[in-house]
Protein backbone atom coordinates (compact mmCIF):
# COMPACT_ATOMS: atom_id res chain seq x y z
CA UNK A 1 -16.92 23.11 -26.52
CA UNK A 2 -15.74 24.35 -23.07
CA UNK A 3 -16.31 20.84 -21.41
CA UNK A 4 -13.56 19.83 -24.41
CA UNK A 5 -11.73 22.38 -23.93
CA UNK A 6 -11.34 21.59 -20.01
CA UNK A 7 -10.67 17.75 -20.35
CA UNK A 8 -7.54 18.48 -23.20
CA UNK A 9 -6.17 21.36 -21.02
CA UNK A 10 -6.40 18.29 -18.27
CA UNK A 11 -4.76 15.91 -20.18
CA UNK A 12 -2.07 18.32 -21.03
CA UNK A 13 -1.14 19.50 -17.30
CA UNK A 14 -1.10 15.64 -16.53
CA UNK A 15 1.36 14.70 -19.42
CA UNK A 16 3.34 18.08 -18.31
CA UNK A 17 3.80 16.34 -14.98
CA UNK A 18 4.06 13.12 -15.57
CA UNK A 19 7.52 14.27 -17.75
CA UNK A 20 8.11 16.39 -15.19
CA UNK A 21 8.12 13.39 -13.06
CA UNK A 22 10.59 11.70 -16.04
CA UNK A 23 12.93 14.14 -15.62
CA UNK A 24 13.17 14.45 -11.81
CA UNK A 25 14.02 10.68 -11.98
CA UNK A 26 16.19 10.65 -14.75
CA UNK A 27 18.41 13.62 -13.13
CA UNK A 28 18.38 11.68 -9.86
CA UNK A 29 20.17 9.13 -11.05
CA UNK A 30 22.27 11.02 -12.85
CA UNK A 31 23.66 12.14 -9.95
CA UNK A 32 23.53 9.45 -7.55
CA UNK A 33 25.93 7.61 -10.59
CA UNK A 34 28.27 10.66 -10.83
């Protein structure tokens, strides 16, 4: 149960980042348009 536990806490920091990542991008273009 912990092992589970572990791998979806895992998965959820890395799909936390990875829009994290989105975003960054998104708002840097933003800007370099504006």
């Amino acid at each position: 149960m912990k092992k589970r536990l572990v791998r979806r806490n895992l998965v959820f920091r890395a799909t936390l980042s990875f829009l994290n990542f989105i975003t960054l991008k998104q708002s840097k273009k933003k800007q370099n348009n504006g």
